[in-house]
Protein backbone atom coordinates (compact mmCIF):
# COMPACT_ATOMS: atom_id res chain seq x y z
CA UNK A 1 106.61 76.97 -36.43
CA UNK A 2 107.97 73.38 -35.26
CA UNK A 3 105.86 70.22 -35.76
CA UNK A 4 104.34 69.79 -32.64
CA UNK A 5 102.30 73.77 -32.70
CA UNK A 6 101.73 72.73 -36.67
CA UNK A 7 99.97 69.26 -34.70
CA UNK A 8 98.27 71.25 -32.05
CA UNK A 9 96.95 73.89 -34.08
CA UNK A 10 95.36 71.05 -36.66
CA UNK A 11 93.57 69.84 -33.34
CA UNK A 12 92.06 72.51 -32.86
CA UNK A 13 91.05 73.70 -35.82
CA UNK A 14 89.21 69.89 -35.93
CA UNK A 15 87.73 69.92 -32.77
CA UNK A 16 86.16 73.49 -33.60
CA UNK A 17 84.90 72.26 -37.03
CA UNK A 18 82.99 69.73 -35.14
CA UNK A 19 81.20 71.59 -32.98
CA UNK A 20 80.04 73.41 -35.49
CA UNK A 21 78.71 70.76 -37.05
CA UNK A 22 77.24 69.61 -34.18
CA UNK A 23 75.41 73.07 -33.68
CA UNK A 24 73.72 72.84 -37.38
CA UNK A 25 72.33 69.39 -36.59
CA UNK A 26 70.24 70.90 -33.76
CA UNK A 27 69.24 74.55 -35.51
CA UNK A 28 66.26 75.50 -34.19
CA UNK A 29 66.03 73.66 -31.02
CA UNK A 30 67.59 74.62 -28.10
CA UNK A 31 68.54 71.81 -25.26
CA UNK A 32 66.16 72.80 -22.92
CA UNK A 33 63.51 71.99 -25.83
CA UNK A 34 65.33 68.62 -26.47
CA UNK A 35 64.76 67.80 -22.78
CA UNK A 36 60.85 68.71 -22.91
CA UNK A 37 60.47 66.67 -25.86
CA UNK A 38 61.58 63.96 -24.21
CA UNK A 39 60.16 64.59 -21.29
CA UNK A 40 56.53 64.75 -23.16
CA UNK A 41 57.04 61.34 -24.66
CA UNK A 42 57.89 59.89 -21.09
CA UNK A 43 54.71 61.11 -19.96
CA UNK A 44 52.83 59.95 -23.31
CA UNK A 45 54.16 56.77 -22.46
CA UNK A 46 52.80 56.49 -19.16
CA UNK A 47 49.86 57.79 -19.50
CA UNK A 48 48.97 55.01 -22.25
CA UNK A 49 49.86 52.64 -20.05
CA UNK A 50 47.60 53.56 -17.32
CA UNK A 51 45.05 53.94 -20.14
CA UNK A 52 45.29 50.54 -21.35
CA UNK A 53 45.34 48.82 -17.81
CA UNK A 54 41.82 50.52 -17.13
CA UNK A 55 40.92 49.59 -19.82
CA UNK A 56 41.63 45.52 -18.86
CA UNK A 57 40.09 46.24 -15.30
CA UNK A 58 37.12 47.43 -17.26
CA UNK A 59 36.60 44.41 -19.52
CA UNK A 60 37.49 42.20 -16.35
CA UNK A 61 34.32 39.56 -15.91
CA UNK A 62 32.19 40.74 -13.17
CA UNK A 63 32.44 38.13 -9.80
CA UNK A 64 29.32 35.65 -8.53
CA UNK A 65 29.38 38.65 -5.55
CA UNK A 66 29.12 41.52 -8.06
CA UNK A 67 26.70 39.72 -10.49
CA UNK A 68 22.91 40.83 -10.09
CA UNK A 69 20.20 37.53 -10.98
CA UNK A 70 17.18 39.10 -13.00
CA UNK A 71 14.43 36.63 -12.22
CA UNK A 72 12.46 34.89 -14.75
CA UNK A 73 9.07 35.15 -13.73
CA UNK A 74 7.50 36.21 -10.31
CA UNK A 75 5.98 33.36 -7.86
CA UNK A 76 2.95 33.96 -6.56
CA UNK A 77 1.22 32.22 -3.97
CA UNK A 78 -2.08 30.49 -4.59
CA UNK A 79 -4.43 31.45 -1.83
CA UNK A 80 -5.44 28.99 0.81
CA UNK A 81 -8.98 27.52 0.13
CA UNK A 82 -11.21 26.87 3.27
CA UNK A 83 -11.89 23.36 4.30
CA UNK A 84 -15.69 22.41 3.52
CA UNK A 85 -17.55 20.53 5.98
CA UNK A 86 -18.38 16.47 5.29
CA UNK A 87 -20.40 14.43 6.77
CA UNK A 88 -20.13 10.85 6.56
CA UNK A 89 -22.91 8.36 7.59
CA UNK A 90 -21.91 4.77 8.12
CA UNK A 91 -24.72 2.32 9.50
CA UNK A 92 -27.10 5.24 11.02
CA UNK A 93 -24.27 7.11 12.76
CA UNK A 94 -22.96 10.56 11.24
CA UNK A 95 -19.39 11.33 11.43
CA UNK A 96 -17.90 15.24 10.85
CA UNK A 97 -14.72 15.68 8.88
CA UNK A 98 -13.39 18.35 6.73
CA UNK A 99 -12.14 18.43 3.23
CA UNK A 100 -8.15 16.97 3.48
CA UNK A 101 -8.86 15.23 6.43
CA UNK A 102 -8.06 11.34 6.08
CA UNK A 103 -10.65 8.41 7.43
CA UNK A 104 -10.88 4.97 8.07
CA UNK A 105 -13.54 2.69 7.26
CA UNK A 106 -13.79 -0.76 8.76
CA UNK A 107 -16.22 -3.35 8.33
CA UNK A 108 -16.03 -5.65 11.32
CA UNK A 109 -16.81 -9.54 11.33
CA UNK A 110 -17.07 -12.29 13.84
CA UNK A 111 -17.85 -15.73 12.69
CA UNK A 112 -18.86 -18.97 14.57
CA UNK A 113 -16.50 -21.02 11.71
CA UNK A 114 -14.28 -19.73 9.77
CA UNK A 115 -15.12 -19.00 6.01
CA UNK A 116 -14.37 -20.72 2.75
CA UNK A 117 -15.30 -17.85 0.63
CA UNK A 118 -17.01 -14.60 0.11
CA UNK A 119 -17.76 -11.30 -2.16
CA UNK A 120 -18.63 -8.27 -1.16
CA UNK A 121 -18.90 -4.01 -2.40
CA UNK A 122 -18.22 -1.57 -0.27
CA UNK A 123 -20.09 1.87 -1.98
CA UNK A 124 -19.47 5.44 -1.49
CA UNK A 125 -19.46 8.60 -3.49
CA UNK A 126 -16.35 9.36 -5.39
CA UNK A 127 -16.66 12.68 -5.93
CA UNK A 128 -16.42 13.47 -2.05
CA UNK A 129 -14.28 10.95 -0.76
CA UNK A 130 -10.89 9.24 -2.52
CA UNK A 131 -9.32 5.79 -1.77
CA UNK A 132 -6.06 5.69 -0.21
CA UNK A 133 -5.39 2.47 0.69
CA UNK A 134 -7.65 -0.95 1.30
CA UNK A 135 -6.31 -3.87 3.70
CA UNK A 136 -7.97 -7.19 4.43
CA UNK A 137 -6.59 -8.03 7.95
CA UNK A 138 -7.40 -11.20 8.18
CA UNK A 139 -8.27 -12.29 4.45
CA UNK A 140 -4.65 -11.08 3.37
CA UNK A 141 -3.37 -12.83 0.49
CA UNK A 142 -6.43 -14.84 -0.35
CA UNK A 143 -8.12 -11.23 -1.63
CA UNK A 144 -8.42 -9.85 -5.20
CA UNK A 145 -10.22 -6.17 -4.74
CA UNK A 146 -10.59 -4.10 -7.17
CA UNK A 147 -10.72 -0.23 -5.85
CA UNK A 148 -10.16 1.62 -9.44
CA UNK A 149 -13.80 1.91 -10.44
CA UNK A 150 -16.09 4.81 -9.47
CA UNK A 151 -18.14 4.97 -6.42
CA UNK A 152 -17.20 1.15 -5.03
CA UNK A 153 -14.82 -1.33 -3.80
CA UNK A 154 -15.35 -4.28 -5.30
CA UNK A 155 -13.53 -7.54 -3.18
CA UNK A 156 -13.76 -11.55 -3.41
CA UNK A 157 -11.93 -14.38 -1.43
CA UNK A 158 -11.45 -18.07 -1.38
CA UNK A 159 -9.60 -20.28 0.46
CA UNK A 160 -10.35 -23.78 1.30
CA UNK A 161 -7.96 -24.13 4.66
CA UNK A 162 -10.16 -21.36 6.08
CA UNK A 163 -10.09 -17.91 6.62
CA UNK A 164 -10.15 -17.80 10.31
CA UNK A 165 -13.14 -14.86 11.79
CA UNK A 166 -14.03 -16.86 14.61
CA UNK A 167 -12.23 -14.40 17.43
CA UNK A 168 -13.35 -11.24 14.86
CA UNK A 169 -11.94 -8.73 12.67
CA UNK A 170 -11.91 -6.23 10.00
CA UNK A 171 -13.19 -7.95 6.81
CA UNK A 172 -11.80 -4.99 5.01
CA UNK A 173 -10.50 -1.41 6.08
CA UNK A 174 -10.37 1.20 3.58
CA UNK A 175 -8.90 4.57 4.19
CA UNK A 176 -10.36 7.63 2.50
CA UNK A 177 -9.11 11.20 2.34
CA UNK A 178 -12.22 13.66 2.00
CA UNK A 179 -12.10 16.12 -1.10
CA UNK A 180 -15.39 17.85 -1.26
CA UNK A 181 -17.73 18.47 1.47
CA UNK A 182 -21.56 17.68 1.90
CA UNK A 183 -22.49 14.49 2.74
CA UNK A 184 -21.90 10.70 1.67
CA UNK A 185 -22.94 7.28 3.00
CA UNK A 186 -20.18 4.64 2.86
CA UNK A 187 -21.59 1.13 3.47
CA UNK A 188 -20.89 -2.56 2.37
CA UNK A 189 -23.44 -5.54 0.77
CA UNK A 190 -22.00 -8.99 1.40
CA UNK A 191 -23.09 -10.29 -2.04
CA UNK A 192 -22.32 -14.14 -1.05
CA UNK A 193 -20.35 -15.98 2.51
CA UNK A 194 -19.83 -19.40 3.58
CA UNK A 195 -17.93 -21.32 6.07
CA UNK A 196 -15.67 -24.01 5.42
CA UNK A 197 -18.52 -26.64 6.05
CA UNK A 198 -19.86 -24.45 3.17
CA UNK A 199 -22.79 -23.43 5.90
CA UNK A 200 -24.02 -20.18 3.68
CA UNK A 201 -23.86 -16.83 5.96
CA UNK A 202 -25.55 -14.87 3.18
CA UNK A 203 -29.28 -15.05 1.58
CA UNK A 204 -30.09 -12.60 -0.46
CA UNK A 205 -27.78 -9.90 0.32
CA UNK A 206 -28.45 -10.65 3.53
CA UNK A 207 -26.32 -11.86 6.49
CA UNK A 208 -27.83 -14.95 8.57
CA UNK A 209 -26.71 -16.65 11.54
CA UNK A 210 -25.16 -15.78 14.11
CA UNK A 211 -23.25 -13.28 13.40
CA UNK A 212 -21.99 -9.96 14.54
CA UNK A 213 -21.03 -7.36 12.06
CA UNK A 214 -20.82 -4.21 11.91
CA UNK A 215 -19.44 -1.14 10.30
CA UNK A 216 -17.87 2.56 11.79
CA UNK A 217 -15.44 5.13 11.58
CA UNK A 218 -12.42 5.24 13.47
């Protein structure tokens, strides 16, 4: 036998002793096995990461849209009460109003000189009717009133230039907003008036002269 069969032959014989060896390495598994095993882990694969991304849509925060408000208590509505009936009598007249509804007082003046000084209270009941607002038209500045006690307005001026009711106006104008209903008197006592040539207007609670006064609604 010549050197290149003896080199041939040892090829062989090589290559056949490693496939046999290769053979015993996979005893008991067949390749068709080998390729379902790894087909199975593919799949396993996957499927856990299909498993895992539901499970981050799951824990995903809910939107403003998707998000249901429980509310913390229930509102209910207090029922409407029905306005009482008031009647208000000012100098012998009666005036009709209801309980919410807002009303002006006025106590009109007209003097033949104009006046130096004067104090008056303007009375009511409190528990039917409420003070607003009080304005001294003519007066203005020269007035210190005092509208926080119960049942009165309370009201003094002085000024020595004058305070000027010779054409007439509101000595004071109070408005009122009604809060009970029945009736109440609203009227005003000039308690002391004099003119600038300190001519007195008043006597005993009483106006004198000639003047025209008077008091109303409007």
């Amino acid at each position: 036998m010549n050197g290149r069969k003896i080199i041939a032959a040892s090829l062989c014989i090589l290559l056949l002793c490693a496939v046999a060896l290769s053979g015993c390495n996979n005893e008991g598994s067949t390749p068709d096995e080998a390729t379902v095993t790894t087909t199975i882990a593919s799949t396993s694969v996957v499927s856990q990461t299909v498993k895992t991304t539901s499970s981050e849509v799951e824990t995903e925060p809910k939107t403003e849209a998707s998000r249901v408000e429980t509310p913390l208590y229930f509102e209910t509505e207090e029922p409407e009460t029905e306005a009482q009936v008031c009647t208000v009598n000012v100098e012998g007249k009666s005036y009709t109003c209801y309980t919410g509804d807002t009303i002006n007082y006025v106590f009109y003046l007209k003097t033949p000189e104009a006046l130096e000084d004067f104090q008056a209270t303007t009375n009511y009941d409190s528990s039917m009717l409420e003070v607003i607002e009080t304005e001294f038209p003519i007066a203005g500045s020269s007035v210190i009133s005092n509208s926080d006690m119960p049942n009165m307005v309370k009201f003094n001026a002085v000024n020595l230039s004058g305070m000027d009711f010779t054409n007439g106006g509101n000595l004071i104008s109070i408005t009122f907003r009604v809060i009970d209903g029945g009736s109440v008197a609203i009227g005003t006592t000039l308690e002391y008036m004099d003119s600038v040539k300190s001519e007195p207007y008043v006597s005993d609670y009483k106006i004198v002269g000639d003047i025209e006064y008077s008091e109303e609604i409007n």
